[in-house]
C-alpha atoms as a PDB file:
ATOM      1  CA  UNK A   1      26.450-142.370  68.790  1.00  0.00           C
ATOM      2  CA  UNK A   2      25.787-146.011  67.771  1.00  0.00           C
ATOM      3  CA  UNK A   3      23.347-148.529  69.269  1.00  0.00           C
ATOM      4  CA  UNK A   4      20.201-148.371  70.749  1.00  0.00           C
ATOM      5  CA  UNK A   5      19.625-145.496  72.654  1.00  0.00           C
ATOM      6  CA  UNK A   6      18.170-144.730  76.206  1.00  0.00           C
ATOM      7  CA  UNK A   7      17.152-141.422  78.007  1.00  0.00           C
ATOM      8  CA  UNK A   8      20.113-140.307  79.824  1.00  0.00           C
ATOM      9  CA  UNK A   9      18.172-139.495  83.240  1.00  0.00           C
ATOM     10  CA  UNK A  10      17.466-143.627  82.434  1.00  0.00           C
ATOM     11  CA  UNK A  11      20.297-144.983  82.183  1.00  0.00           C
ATOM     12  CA  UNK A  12      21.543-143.067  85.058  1.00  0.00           C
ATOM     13  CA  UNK A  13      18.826-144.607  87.595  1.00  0.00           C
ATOM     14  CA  UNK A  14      19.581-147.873  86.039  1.00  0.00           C
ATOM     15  CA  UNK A  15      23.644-148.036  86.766  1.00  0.00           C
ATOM     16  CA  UNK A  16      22.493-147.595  90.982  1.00  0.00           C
ATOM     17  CA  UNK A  17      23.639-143.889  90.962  1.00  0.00           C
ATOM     18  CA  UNK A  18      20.468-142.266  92.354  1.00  0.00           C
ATOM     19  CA  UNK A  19      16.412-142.425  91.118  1.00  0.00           C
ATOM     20  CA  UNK A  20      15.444-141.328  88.142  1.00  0.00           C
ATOM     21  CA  UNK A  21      13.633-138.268  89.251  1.00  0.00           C
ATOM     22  CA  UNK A  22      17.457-137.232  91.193  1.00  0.00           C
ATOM     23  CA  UNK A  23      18.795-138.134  88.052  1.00  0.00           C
ATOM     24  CA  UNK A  24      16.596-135.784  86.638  1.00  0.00           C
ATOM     25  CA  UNK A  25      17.917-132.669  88.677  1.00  0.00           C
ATOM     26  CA  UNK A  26      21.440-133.661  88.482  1.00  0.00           C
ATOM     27  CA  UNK A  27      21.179-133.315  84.764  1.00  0.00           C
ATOM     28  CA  UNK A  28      19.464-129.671  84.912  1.00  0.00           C
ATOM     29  CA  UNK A  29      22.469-128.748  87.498  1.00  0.00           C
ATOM     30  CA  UNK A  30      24.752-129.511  84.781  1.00  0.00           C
ATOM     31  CA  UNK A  31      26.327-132.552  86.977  1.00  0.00           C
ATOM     32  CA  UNK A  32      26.360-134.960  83.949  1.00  0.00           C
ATOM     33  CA  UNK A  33      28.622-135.157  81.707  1.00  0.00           C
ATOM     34  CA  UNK A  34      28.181-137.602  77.929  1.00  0.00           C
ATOM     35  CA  UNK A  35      31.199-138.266  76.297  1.00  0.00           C
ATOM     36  CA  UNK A  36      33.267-135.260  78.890  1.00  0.00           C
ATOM     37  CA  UNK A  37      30.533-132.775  77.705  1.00  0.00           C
ATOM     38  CA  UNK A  38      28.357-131.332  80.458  1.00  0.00           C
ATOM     39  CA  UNK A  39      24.511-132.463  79.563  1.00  0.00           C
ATOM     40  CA  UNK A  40      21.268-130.204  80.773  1.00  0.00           C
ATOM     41  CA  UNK A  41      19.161-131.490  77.922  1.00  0.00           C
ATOM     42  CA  UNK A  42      16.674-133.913  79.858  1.00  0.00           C
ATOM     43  CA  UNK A  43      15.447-135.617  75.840  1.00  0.00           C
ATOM     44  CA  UNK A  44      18.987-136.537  75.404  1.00  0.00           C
ATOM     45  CA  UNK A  45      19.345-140.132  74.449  1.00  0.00           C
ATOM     46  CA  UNK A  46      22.784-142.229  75.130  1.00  0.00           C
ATOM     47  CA  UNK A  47      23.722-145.607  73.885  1.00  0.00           C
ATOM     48  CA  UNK A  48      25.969-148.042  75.532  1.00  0.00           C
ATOM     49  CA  UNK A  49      28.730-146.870  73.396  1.00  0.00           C
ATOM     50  CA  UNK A  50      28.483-143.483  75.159  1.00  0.00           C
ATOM     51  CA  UNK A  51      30.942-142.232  78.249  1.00  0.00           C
ATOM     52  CA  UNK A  52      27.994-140.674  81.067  1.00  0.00           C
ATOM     53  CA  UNK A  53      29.622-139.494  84.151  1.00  0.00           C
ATOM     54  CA  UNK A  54      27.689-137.808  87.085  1.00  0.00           C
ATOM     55  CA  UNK A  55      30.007-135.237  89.162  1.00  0.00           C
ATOM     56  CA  UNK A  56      33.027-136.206  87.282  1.00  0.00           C
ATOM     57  CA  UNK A  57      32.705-140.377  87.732  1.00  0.00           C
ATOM     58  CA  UNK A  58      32.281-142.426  85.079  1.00  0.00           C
ATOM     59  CA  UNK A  59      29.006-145.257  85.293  1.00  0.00           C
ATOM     60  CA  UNK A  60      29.560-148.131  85.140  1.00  0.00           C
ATOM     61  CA  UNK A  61      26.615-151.005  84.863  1.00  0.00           C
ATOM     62  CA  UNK A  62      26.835-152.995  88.030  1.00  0.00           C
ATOM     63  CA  UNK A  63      25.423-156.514  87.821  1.00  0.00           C
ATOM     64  CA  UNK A  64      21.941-155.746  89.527  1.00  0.00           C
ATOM     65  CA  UNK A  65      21.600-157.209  93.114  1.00  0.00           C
ATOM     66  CA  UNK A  66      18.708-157.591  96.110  1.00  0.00           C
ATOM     67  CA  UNK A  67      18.672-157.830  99.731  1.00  0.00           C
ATOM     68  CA  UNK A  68      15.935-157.729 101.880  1.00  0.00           C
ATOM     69  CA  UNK A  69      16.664-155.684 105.329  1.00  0.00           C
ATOM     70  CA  UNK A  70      14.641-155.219 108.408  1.00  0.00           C
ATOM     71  CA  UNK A  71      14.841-152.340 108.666  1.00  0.00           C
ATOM     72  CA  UNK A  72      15.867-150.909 112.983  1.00  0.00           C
ATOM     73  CA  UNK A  73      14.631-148.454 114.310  1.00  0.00           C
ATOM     74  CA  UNK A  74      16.274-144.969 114.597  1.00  0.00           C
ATOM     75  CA  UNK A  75      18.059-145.858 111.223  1.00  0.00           C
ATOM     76  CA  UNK A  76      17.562-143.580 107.990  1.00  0.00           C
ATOM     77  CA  UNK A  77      16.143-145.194 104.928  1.00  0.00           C
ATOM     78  CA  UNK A  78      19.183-143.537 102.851  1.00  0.00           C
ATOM     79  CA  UNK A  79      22.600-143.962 102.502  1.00  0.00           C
ATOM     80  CA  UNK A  80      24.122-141.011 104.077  1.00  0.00           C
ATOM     81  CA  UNK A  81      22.579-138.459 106.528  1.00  0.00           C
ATOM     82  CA  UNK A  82      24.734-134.752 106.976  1.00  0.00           C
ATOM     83  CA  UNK A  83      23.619-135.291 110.690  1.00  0.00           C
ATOM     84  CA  UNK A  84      25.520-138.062 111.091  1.00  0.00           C
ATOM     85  CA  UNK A  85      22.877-140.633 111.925  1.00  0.00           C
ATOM     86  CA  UNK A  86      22.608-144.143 111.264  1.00  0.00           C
ATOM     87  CA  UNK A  87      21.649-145.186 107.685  1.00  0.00           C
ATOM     88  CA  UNK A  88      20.897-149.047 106.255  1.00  0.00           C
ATOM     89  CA  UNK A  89      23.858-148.856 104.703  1.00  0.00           C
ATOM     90  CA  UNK A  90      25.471-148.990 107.555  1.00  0.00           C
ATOM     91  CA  UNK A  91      24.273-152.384 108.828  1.00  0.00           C
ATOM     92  CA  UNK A  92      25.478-153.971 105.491  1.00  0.00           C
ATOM     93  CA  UNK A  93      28.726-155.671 105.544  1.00  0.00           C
ATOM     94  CA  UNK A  94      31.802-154.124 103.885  1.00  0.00           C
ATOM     95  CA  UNK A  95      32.106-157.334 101.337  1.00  0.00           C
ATOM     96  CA  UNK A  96      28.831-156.235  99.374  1.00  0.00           C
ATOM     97  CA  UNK A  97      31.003-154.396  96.483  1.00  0.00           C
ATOM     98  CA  UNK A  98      27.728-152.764  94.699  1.00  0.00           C
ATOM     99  CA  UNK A  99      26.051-149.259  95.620  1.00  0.00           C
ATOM    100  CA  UNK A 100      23.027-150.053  97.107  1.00  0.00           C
ATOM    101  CA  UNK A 101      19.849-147.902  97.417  1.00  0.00           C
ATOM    102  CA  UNK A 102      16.701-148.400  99.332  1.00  0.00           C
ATOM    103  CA  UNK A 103      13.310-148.739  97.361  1.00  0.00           C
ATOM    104  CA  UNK A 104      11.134-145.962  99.070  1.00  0.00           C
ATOM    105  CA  UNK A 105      11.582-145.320 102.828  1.00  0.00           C
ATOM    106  CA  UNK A 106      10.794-145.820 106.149  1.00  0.00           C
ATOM    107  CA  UNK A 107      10.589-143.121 108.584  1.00  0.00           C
ATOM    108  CA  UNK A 108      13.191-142.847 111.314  1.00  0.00           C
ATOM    109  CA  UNK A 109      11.382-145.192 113.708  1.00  0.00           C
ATOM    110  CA  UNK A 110       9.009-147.143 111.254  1.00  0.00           C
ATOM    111  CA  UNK A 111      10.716-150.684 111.335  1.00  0.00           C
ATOM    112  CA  UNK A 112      10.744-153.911 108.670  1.00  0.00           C
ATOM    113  CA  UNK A 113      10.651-154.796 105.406  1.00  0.00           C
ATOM    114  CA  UNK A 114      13.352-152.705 102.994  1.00  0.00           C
ATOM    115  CA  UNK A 115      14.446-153.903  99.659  1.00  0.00           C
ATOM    116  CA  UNK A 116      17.997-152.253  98.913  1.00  0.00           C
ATOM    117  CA  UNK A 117      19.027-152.890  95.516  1.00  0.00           C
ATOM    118  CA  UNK A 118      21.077-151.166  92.374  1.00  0.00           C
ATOM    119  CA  UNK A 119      18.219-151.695  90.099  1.00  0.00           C
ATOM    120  CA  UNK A 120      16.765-148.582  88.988  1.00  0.00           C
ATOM    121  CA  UNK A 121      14.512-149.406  86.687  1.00  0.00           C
ATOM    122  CA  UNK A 122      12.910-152.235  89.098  1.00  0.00           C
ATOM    123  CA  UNK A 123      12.710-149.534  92.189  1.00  0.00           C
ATOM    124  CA  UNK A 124      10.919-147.401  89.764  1.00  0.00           C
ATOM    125  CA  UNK A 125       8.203-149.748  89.133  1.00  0.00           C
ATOM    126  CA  UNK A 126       8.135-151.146  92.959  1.00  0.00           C
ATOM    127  CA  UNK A 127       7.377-147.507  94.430  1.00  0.00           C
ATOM    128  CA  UNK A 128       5.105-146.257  91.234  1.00  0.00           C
ATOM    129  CA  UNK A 129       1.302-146.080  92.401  1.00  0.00           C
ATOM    130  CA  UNK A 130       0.213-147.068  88.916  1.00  0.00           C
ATOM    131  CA  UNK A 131       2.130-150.734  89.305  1.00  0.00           C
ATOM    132  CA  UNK A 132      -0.329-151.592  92.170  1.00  0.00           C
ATOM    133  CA  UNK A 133       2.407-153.335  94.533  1.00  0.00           C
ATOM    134  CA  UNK A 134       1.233-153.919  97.898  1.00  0.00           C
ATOM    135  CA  UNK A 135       3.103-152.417 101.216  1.00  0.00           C
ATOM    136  CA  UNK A 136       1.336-154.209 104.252  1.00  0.00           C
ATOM    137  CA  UNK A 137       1.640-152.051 107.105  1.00  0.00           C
ATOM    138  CA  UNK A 138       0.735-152.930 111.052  1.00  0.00           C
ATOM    139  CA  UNK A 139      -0.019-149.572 113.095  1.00  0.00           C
ATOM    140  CA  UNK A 140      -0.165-149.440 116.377  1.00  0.00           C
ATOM    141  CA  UNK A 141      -2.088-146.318 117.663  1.00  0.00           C
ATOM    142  CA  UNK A 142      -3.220-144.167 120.992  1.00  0.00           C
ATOM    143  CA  UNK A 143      -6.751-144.522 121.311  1.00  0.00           C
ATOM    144  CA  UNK A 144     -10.135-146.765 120.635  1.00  0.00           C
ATOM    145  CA  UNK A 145     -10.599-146.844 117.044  1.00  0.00           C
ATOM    146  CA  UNK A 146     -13.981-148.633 115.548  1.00  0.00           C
ATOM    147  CA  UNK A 147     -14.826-149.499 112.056  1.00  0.00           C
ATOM    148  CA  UNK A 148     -16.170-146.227 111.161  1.00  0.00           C
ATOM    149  CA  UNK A 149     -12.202-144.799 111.291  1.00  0.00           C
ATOM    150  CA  UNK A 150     -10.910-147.552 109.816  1.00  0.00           C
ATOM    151  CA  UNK A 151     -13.436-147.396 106.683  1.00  0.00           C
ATOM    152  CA  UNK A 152     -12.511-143.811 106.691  1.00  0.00           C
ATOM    153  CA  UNK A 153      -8.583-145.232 105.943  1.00  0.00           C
ATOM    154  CA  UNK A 154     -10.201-146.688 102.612  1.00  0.00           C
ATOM    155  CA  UNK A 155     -12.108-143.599 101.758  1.00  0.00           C
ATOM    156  CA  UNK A 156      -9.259-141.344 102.095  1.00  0.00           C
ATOM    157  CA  UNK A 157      -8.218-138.361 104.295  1.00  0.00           C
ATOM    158  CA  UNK A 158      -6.778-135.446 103.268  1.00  0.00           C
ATOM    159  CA  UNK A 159      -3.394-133.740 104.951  1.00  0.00           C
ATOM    160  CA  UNK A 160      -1.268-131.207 104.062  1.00  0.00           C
ATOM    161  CA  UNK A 161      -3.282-130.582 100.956  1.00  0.00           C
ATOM    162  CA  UNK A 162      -2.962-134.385 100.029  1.00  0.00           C
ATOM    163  CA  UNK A 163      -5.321-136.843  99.335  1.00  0.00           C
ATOM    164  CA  UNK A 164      -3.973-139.958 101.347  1.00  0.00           C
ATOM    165  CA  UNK A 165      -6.072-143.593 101.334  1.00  0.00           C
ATOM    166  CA  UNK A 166      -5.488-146.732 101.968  1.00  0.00           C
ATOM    167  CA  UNK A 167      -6.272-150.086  99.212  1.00  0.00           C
ATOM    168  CA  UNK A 168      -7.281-151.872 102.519  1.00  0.00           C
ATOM    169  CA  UNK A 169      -7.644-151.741 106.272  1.00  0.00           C
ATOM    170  CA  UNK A 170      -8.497-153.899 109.083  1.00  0.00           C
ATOM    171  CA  UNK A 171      -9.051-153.405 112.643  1.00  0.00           C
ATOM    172  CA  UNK A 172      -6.724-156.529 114.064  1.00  0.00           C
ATOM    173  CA  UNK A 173      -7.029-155.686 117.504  1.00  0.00           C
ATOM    174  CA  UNK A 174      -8.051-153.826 120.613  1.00  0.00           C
ATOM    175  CA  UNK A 175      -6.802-152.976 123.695  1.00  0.00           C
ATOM    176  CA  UNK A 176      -9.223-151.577 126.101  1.00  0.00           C
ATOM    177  CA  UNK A 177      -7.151-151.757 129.070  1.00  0.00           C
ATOM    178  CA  UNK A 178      -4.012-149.726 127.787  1.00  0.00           C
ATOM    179  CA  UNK A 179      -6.226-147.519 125.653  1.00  0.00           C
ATOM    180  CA  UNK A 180      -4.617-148.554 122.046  1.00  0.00           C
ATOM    181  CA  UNK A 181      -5.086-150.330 118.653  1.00  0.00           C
ATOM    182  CA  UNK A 182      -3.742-151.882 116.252  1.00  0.00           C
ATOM    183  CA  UNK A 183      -4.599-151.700 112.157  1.00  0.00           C
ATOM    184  CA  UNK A 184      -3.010-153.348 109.191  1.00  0.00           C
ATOM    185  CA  UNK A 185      -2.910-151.373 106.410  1.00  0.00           C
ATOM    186  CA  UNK A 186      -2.460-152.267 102.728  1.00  0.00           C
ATOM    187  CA  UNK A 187      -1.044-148.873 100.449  1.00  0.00           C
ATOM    188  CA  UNK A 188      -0.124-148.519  96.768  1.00  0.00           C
ATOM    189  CA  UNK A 189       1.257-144.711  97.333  1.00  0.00           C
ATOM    190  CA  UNK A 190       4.486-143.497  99.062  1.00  0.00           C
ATOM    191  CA  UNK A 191       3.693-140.124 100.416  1.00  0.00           C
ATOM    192  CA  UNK A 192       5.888-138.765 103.019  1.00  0.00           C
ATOM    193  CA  UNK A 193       4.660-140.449 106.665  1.00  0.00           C
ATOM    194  CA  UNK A 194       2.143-141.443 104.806  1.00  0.00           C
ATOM    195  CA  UNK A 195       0.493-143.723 107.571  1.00  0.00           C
ATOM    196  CA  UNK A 196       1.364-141.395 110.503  1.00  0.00           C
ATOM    197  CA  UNK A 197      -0.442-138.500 108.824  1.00  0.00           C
ATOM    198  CA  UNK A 198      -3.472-140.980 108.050  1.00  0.00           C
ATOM    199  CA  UNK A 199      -4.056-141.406 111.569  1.00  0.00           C
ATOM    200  CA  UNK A 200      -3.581-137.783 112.691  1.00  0.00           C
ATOM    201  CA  UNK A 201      -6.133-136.954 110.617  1.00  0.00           C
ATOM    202  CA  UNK A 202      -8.138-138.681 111.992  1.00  0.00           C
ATOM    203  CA  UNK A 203      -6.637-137.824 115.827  1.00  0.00           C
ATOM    204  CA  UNK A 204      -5.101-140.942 116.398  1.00  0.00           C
ATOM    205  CA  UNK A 205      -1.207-141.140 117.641  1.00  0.00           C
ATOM    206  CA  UNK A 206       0.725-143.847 115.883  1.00  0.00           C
ATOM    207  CA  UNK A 207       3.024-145.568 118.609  1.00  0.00           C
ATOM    208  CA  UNK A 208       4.402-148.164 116.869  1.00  0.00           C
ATOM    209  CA  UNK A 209       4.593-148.806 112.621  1.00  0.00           C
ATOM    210  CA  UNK A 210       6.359-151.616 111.313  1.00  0.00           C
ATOM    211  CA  UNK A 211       6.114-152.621 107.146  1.00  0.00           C
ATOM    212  CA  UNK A 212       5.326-155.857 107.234  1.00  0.00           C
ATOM    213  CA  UNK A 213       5.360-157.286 103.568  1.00  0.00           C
ATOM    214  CA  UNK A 214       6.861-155.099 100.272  1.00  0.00           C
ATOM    215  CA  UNK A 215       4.735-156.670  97.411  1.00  0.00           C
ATOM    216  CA  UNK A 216       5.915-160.488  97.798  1.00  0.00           C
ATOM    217  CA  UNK A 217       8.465-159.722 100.250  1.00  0.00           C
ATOM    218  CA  UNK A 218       8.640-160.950 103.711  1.00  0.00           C
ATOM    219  CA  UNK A 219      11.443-160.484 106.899  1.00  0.00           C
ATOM    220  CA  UNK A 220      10.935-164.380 108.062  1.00  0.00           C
ATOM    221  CA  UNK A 221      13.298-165.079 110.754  1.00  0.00           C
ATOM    222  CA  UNK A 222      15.290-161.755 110.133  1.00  0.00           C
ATOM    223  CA  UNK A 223      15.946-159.774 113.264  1.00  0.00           C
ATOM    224  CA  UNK A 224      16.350-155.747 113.314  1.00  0.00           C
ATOM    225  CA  UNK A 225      19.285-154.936 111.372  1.00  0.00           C
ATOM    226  CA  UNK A 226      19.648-158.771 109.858  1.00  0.00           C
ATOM    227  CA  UNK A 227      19.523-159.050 106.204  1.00  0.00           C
ATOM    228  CA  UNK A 228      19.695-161.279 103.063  1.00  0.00           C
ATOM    229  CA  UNK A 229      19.849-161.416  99.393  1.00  0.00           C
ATOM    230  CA  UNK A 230      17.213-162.649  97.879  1.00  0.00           C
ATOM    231  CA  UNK A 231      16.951-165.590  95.559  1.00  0.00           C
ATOM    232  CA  UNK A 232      16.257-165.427  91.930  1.00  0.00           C
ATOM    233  CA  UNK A 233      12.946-166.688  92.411  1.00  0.00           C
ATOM    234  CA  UNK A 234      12.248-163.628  95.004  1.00  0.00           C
ATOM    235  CA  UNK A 235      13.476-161.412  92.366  1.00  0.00           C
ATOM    236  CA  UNK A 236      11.238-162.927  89.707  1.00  0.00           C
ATOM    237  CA  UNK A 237       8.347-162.763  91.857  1.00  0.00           C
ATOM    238  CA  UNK A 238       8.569-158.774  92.344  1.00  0.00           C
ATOM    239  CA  UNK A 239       9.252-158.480  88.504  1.00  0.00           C
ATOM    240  CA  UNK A 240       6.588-160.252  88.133  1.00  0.00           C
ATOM    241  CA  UNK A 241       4.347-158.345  90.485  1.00  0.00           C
ATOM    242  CA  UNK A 242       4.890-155.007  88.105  1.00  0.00           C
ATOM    243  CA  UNK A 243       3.746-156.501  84.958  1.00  0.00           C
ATOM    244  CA  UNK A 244       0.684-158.128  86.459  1.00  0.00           C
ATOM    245  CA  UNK A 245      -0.568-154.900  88.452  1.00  0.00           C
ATOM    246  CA  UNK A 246       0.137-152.330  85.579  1.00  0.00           C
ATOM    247  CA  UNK A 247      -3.470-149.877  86.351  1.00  0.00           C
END
């Protein structure tokens, strides 16, 4: 092998295939093959020069694109579901040509902003705690909260075994007469339901949860299921983002 050379679980996440943590697994089920040889080794390094396929189909390096989705709900953050449900994927039109992948998820009925992109190595850094990119969530939730619960958001709860917190929240409304709230929250981690569980912890129901900016990333005028690619500046901006927040 000639060239510079990447880890294979890398390189992998970076052609749009999967993340680099599926990558990971796919190489310890011996679903990789390097040059037709099946790979398990996770240290192995590749060059460009090298043939990877993953379950018999050969990589290829797409030219890296970005849309911005908002994201419906009772639509999967994936691109297939064995129940048959709806997926973003789905709302994109048949023209796009590249394998797209969400960057993180939104629950079933959790609504807004979704990047989908074929850039591994960006979604890496987007979704990483330790790159300190901001997800702006607005919950709406069964009950009267009051600052005390909300200040509890920043301290952290625990679920599940979990320590779960939130980099900031605000109490941006209430609504005495139908018994409900509503808090924005500002997260750098990606736990599963993260925000739902937040709340129950705390005995609150959430009714309603929609993402309302990913790091620099707004829906503007986008309805449910609308989306766009973003411009190079957009792209720049969230590149930007992960070498300015590095903790």
């Amino acid at each position: 092998m000639s060239g510079q050379k990447e880890r294979l679980q890398k390189v992998i996440a970076n052609s749009g295939v999967t993340s680099r943590r599926k990558a990971e697994a796919m190489i310890e089920a011996g679903r990789v093959k390097v040059n037709n040889q099946v790979v398990t080794e996770l240290g192995t390094k590749v060059s460009k020069q090298d043939s990877v396929a993953v379950d018999d189909v050969v990589i290829e390096k797409e030219q890296p694109v970005y849309y911005v989705i908002n994201k419906p709900r009772q639509t999967l953050s994936s691109v297939e579901d064995d129940k048959g449900r709806q997926v973003v994927t789905d709302l994109l039109s048949a023209d796009i040509e590249q394998r797209l992948y969400p960057v993180g998820r939104l629950d079933y009925d959790t609504t807004g902003v979704l990047l989908l992109t074929n850039d591994g190595e960006l979604t890496n850094k987007l979704i990483h705690p330790k790159y300190g990119v901001d997800k702006v969530y607005v919950a709406k939730v069964k009950g009267i909260m009051d600052k005390n619960d909300v200040t509890q958001l920043k301290k952290g709860v625990t679920n599940d075994g979990e320590r779960l917190k939130a980099v900031k929240a605000r109490l941006v409304e209430v609504d005495k007469r139908k018994g409900s709230s509503k808090v924005e929250l500002v997260l750098h981690q990606g736990k599963n339901r993260q925000v739902k569980r937040m709340f129950e912890s705390l005995g609150y129901q959430v009714e309603k949860l929609r993402r309302e900016r990913f790091g620099s990333l707004t829906l503007g005028k986008l309805q449910p299921g609308e989306y766009r690619e973003l411009t190079p500046h957009e792209v720049k901006q969230l590149a930007d983002l992960t070498q300015q927040n590095v903790k």
